[in-house]
C-alpha atoms as a PDB file:
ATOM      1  CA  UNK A   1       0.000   0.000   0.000  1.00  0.00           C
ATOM      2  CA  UNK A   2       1.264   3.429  -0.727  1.00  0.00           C
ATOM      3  CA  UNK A   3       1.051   6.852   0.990  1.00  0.00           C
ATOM      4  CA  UNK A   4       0.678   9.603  -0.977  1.00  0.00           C
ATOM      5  CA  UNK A   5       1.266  12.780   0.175  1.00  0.00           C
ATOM      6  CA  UNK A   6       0.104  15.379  -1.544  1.00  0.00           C
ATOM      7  CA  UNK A   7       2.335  19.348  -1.167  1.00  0.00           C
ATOM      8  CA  UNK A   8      -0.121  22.201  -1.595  1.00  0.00           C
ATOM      9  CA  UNK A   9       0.661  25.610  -2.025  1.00  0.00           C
ATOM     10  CA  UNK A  10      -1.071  28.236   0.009  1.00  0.00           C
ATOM     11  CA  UNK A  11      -1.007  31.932  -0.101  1.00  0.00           C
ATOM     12  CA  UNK A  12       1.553  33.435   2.605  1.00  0.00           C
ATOM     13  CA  UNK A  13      -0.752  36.289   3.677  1.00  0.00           C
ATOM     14  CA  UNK A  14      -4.033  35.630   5.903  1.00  0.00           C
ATOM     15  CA  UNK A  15      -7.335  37.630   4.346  1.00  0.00           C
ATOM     16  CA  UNK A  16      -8.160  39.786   7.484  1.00  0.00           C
ATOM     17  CA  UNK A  17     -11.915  38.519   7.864  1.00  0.00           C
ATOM     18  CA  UNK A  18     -10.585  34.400   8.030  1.00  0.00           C
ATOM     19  CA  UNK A  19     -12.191  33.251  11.144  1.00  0.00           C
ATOM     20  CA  UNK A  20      -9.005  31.161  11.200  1.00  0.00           C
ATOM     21  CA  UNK A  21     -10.670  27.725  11.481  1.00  0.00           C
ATOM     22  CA  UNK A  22     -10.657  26.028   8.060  1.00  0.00           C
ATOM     23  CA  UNK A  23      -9.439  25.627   4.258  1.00  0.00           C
ATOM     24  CA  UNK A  24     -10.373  24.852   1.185  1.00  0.00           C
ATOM     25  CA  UNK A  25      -8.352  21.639  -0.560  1.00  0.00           C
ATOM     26  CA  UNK A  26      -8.591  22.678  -4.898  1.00  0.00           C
ATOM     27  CA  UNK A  27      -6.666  21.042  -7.769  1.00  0.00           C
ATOM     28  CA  UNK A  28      -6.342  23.359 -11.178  1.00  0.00           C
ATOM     29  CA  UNK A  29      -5.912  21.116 -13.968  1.00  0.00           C
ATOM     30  CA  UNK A  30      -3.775  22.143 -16.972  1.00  0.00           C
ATOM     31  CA  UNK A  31      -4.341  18.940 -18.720  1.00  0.00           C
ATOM     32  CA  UNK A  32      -4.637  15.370 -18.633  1.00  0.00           C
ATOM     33  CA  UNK A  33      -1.568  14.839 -16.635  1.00  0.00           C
ATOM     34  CA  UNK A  34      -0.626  18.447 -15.009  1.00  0.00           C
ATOM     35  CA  UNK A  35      -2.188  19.217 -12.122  1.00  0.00           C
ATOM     36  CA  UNK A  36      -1.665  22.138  -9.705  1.00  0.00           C
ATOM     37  CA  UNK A  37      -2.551  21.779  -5.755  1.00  0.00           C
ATOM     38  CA  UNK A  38      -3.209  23.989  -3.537  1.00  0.00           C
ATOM     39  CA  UNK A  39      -5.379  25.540  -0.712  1.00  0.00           C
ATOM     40  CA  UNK A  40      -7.677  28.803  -0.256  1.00  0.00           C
ATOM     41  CA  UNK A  41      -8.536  30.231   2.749  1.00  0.00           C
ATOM     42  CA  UNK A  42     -12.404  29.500   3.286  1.00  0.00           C
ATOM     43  CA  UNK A  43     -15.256  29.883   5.732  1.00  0.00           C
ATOM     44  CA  UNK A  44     -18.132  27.709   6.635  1.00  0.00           C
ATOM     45  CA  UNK A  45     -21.377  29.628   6.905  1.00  0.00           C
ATOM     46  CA  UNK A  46     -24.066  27.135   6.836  1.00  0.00           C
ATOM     47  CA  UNK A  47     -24.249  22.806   6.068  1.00  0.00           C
ATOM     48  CA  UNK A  48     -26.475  22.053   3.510  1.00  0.00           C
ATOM     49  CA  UNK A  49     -29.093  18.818   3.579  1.00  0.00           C
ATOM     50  CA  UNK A  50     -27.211  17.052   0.683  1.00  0.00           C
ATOM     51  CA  UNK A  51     -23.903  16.866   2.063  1.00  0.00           C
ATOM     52  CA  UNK A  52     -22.970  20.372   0.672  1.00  0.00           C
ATOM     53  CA  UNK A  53     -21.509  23.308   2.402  1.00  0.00           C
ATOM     54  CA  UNK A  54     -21.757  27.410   1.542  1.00  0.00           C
ATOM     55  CA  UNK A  55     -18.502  28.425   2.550  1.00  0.00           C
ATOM     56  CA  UNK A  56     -16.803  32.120   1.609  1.00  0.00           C
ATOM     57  CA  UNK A  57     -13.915  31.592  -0.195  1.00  0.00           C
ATOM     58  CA  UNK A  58     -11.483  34.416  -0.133  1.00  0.00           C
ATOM     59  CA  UNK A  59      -8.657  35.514  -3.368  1.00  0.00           C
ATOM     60  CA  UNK A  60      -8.721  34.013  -6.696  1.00  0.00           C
ATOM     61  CA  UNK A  61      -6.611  30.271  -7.267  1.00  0.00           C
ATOM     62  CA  UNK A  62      -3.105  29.984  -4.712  1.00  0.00           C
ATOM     63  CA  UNK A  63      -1.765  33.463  -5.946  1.00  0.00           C
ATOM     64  CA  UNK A  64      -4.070  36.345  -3.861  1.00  0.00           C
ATOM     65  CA  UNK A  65      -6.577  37.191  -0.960  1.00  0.00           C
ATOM     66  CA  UNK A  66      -7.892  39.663  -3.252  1.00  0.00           C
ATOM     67  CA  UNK A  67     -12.212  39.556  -2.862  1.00  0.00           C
ATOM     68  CA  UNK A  68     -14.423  36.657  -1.675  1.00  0.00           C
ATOM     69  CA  UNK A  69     -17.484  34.838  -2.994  1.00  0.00           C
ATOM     70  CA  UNK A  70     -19.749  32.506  -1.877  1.00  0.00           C
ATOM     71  CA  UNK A  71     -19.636  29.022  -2.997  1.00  0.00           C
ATOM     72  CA  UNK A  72     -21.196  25.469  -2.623  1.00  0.00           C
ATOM     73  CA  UNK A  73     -19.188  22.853  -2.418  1.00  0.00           C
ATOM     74  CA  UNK A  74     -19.149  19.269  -0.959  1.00  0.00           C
ATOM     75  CA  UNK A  75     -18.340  18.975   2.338  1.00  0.00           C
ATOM     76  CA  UNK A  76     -14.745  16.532   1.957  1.00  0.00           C
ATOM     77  CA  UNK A  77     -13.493  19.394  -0.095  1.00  0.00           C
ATOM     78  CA  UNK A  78     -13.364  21.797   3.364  1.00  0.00           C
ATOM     79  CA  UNK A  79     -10.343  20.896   5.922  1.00  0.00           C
ATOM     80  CA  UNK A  80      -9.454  22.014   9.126  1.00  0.00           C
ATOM     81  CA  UNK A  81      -6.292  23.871   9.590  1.00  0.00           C
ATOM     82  CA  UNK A  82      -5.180  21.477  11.833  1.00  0.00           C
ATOM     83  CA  UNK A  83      -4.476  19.346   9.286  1.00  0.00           C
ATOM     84  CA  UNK A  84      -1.519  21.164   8.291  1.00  0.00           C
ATOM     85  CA  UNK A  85      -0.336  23.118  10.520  1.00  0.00           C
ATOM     86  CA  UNK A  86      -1.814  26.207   9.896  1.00  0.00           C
ATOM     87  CA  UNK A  87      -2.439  28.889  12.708  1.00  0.00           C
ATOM     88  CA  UNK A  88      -4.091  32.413  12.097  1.00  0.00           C
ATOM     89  CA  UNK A  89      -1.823  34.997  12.358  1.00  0.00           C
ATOM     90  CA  UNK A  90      -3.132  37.649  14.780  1.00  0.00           C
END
């Protein structure tokens, strides 16, 4: 069995509304076999009934914090920041 582990890249700057509790795991594909991971700073505002949440995502792909929107996605897509070691700066 192997472990993949998968390196992510992640905006160095915090937005300043982040609660601080959670981020959002995306892949940008270029083509079949390019792929670009990474993580946004996100949000939860409310769990949906079908296994959905609305989060607010904040900056646009792994390069700014630039703006927010709202967005739906499923719920394994959202991570603590536990899960890599990420603390909000204060």
């Amino acid at each position: 069995m192997k472990i993949l582990f998968l390196k992510r890249k992640i905006y160095p700057e915090q937005p300043i509304n982040w609660e601080g509790e959670h981020l959002l795991e995306c892949t940008h594909s270029f083509n079949r076999r390019s792929k670009k991971y990474y993580l946004m700073y996100c949000d939860v505002l409310k769990k949906m009934p079908n296994a959905r949440l609305k989060i607010r995502v904040y900056g646009r792909l792994y390069n700014s914090i630039q703006g927010e929107r709202i967005r739906y996605v499923d719920a394994d897509q959202v991570c603590s920041v536990a899960k890599w070691n990420i603390s909000k700066n204060v």
